[in-house]
PDB file of N, CA and C in Angstrom:
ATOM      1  N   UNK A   1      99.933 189.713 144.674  1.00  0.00           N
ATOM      2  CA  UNK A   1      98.981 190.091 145.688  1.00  0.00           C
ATOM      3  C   UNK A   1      99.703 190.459 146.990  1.00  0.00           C
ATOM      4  N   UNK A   2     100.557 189.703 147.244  1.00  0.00           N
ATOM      5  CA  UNK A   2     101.541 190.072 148.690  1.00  0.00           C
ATOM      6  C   UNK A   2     102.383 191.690 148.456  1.00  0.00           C
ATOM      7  N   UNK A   3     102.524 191.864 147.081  1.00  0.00           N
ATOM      8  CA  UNK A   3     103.074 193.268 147.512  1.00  0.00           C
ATOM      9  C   UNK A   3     102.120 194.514 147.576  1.00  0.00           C
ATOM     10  N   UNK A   4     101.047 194.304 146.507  1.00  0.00           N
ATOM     11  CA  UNK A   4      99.913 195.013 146.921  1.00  0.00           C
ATOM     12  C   UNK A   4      99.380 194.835 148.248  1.00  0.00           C
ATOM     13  N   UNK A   5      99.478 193.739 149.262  1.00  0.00           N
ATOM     14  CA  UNK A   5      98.522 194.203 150.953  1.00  0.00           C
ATOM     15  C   UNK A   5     100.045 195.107 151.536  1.00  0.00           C
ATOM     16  N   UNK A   6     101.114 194.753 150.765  1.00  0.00           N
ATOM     17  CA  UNK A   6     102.079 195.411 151.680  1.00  0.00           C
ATOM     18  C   UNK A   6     102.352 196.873 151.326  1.00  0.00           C
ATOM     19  N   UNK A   7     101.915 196.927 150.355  1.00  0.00           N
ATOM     20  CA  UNK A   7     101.920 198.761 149.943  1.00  0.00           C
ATOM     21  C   UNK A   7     100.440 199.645 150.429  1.00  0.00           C
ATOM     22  N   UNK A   8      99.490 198.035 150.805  1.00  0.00           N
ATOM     23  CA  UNK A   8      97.578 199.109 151.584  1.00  0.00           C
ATOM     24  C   UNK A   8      98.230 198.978 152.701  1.00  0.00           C
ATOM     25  N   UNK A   9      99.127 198.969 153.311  1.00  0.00           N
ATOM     26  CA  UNK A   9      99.799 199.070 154.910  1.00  0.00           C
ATOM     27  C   UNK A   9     100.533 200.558 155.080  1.00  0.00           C
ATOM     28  N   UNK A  10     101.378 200.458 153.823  1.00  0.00           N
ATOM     29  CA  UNK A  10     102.488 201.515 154.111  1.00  0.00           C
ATOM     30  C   UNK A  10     101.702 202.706 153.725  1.00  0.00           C
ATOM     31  N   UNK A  11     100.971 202.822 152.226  1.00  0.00           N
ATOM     32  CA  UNK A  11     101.102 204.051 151.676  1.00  0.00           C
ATOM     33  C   UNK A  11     100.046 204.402 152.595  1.00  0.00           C
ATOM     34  N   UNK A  12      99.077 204.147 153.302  1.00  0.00           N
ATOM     35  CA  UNK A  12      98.191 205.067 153.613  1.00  0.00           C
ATOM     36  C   UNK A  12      99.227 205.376 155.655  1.00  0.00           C
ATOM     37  N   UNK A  13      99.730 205.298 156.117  1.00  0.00           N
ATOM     38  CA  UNK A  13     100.338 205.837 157.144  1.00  0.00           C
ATOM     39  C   UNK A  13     101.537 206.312 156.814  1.00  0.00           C
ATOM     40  N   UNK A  14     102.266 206.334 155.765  1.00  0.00           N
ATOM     41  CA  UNK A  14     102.592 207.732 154.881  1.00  0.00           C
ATOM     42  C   UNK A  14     102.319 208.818 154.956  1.00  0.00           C
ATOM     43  N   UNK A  15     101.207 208.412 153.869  1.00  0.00           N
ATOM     44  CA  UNK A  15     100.202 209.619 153.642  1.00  0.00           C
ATOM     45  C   UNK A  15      99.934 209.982 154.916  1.00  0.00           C
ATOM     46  N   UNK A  16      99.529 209.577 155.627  1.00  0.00           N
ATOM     47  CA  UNK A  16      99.280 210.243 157.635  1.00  0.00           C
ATOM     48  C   UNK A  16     100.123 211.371 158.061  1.00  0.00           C
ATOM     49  N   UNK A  17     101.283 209.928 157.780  1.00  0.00           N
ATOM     50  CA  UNK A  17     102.683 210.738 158.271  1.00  0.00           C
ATOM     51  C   UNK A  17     102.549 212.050 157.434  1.00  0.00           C
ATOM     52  N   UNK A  18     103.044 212.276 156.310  1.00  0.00           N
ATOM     53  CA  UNK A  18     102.826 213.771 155.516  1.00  0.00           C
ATOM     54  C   UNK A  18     101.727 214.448 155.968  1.00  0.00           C
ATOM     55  N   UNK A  19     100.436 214.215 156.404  1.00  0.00           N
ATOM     56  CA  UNK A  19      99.562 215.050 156.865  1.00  0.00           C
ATOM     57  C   UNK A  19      99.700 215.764 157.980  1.00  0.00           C
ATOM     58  N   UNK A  20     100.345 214.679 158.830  1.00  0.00           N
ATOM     59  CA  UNK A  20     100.524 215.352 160.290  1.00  0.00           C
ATOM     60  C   UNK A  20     101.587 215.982 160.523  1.00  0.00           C
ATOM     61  N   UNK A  21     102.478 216.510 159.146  1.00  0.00           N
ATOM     62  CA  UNK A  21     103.681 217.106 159.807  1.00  0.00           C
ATOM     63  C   UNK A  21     103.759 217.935 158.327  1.00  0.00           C
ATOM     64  N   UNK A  22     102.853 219.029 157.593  1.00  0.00           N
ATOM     65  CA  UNK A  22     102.122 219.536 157.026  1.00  0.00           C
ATOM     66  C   UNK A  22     103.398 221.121 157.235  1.00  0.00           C
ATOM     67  N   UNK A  23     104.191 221.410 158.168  1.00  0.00           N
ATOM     68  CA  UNK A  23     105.100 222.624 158.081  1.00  0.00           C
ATOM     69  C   UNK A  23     106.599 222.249 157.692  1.00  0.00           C
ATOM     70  N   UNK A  24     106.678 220.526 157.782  1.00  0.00           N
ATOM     71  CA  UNK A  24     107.602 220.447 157.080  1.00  0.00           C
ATOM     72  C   UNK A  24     108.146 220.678 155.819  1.00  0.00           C
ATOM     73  N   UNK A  25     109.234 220.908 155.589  1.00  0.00           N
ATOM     74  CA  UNK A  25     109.681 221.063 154.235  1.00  0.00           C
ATOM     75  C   UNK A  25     109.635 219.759 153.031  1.00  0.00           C
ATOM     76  N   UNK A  26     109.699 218.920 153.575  1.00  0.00           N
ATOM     77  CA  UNK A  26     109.354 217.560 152.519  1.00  0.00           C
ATOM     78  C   UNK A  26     107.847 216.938 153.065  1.00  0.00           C
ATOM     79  N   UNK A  27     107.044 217.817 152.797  1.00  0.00           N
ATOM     80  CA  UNK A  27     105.774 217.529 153.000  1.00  0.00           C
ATOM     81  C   UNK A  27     105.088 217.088 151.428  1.00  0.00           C
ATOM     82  N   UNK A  28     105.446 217.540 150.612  1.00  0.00           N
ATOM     83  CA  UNK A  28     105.180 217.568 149.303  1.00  0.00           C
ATOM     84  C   UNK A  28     105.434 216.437 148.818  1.00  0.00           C
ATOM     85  N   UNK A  29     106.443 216.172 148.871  1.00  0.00           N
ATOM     86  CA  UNK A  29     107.751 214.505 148.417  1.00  0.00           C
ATOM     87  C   UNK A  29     106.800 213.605 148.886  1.00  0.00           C
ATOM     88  N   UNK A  30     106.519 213.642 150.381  1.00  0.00           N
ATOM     89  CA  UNK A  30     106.309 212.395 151.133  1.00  0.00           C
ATOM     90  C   UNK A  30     104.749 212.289 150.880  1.00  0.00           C
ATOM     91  N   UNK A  31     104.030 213.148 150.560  1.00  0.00           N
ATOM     92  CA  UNK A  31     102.873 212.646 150.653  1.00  0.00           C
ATOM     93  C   UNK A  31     102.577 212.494 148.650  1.00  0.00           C
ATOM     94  N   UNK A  32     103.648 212.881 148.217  1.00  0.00           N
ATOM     95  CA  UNK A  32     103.226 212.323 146.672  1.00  0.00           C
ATOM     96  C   UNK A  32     104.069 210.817 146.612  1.00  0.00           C
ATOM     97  N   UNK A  33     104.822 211.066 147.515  1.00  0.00           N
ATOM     98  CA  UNK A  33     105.071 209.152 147.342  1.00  0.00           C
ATOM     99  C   UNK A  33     103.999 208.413 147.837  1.00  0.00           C
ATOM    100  N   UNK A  34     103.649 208.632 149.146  1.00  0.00           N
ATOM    101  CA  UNK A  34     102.036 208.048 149.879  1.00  0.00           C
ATOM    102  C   UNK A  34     101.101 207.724 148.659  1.00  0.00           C
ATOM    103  N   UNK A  35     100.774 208.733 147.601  1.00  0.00           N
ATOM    104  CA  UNK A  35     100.003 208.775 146.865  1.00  0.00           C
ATOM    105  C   UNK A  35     100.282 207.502 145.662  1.00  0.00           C
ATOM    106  N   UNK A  36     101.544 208.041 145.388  1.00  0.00           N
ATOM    107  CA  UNK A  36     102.176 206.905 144.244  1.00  0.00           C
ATOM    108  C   UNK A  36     101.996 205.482 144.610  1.00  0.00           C
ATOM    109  N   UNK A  37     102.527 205.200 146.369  1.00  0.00           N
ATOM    110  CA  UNK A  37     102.373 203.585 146.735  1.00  0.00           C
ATOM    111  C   UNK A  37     100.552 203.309 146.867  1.00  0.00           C
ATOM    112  N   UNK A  38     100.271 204.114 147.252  1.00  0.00           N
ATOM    113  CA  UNK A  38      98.706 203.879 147.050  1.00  0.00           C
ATOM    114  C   UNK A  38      97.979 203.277 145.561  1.00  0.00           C
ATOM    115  N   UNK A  39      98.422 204.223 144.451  1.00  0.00           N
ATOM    116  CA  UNK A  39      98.263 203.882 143.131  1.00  0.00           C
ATOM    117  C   UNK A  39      99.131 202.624 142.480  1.00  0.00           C
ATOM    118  N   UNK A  40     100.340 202.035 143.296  1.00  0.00           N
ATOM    119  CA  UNK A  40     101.028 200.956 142.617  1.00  0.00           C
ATOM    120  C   UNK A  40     100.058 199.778 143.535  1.00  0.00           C
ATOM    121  N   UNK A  41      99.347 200.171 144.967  1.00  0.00           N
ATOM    122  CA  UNK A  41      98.974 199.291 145.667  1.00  0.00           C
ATOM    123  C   UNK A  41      97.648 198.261 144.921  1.00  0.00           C
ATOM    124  N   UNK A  42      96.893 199.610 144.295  1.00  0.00           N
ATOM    125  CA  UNK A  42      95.853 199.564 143.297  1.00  0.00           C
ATOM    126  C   UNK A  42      96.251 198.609 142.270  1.00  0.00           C
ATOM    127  N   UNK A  43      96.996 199.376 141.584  1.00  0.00           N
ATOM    128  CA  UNK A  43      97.573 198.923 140.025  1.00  0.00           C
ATOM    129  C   UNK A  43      98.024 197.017 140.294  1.00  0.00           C
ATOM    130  N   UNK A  44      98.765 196.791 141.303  1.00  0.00           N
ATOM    131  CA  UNK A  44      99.194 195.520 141.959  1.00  0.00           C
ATOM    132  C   UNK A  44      97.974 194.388 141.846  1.00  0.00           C
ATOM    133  N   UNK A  45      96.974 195.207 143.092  1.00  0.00           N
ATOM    134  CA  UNK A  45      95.708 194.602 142.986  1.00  0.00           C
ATOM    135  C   UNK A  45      95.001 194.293 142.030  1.00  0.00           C
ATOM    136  N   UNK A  46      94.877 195.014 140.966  1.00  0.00           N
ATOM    137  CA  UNK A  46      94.062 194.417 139.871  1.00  0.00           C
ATOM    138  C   UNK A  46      94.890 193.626 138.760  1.00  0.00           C
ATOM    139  N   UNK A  47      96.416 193.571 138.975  1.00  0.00           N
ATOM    140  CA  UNK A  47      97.193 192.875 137.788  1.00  0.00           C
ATOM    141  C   UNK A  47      97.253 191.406 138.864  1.00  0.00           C
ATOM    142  N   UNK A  48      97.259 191.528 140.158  1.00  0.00           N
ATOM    143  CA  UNK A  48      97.065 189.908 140.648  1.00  0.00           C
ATOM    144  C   UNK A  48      95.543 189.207 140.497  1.00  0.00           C
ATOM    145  N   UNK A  49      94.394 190.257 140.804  1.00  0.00           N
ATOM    146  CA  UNK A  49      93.138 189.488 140.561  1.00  0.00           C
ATOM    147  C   UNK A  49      93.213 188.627 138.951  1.00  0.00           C
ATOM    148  N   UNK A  50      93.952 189.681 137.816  1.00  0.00           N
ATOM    149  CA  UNK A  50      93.614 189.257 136.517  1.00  0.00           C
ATOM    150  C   UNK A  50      94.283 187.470 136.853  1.00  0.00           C
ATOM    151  N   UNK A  51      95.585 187.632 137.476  1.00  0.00           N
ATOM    152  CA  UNK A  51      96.426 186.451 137.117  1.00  0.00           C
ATOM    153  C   UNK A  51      95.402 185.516 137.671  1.00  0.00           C
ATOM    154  N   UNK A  52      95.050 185.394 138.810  1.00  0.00           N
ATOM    155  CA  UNK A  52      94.138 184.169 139.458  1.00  0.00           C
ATOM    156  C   UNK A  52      93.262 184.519 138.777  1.00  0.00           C
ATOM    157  N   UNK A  53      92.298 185.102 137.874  1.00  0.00           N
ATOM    158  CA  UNK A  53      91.376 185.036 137.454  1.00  0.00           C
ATOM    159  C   UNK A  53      91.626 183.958 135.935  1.00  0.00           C
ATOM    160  N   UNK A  54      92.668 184.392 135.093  1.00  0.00           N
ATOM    161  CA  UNK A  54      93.102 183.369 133.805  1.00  0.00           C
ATOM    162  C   UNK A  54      93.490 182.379 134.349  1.00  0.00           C
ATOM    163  N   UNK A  55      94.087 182.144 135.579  1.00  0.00           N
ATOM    164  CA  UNK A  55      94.451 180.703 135.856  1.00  0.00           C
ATOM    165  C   UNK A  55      93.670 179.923 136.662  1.00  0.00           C
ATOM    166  N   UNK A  56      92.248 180.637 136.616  1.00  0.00           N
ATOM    167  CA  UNK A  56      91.392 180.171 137.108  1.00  0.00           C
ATOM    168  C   UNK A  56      90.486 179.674 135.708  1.00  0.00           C
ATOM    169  N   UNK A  57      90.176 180.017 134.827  1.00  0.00           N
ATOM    170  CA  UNK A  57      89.134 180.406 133.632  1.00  0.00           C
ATOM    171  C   UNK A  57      90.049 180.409 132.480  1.00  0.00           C
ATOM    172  N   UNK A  58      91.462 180.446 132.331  1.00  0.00           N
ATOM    173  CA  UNK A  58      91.709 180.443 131.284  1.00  0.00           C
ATOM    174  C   UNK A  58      92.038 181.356 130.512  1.00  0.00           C
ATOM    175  N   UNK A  59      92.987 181.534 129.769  1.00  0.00           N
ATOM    176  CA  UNK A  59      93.552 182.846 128.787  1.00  0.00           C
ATOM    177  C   UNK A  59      92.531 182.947 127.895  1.00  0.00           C
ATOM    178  N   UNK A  60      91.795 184.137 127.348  1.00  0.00           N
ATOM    179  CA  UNK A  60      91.358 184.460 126.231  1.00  0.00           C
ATOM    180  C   UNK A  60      92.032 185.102 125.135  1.00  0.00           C
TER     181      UNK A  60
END
């Protein structure tokens, strides 16, 4: 869970950053990484809810 709030911090002022500087040449790079930490931020989030959720309730 701690690296998922730390990737809903970064990737979305990233992604900013790449928006607001849109004539640069690594505009592309930076805002598909923004995108990627956004989707690991996700992916993070729901593989920590599962863990507290079985060690809350139990493995099925």
């Amino acid at each position: 869970m701690a690296i998922s709030l730390i990737f809903m911090f970064i990737s979305p002022v990233i992604i900013h950053s790449a928006f607001k500087n849109q004539n640069h040449p690594l505009y592309i790079p930076i805002l598909i990484l923004g995108l990627i930490g956004a989707g690991f931020a996700i992916f993070m989030a729901f593989k920590g809810l599962k863990t507290i959720m079985e060690s809350m309730f139990g493995k099925k």
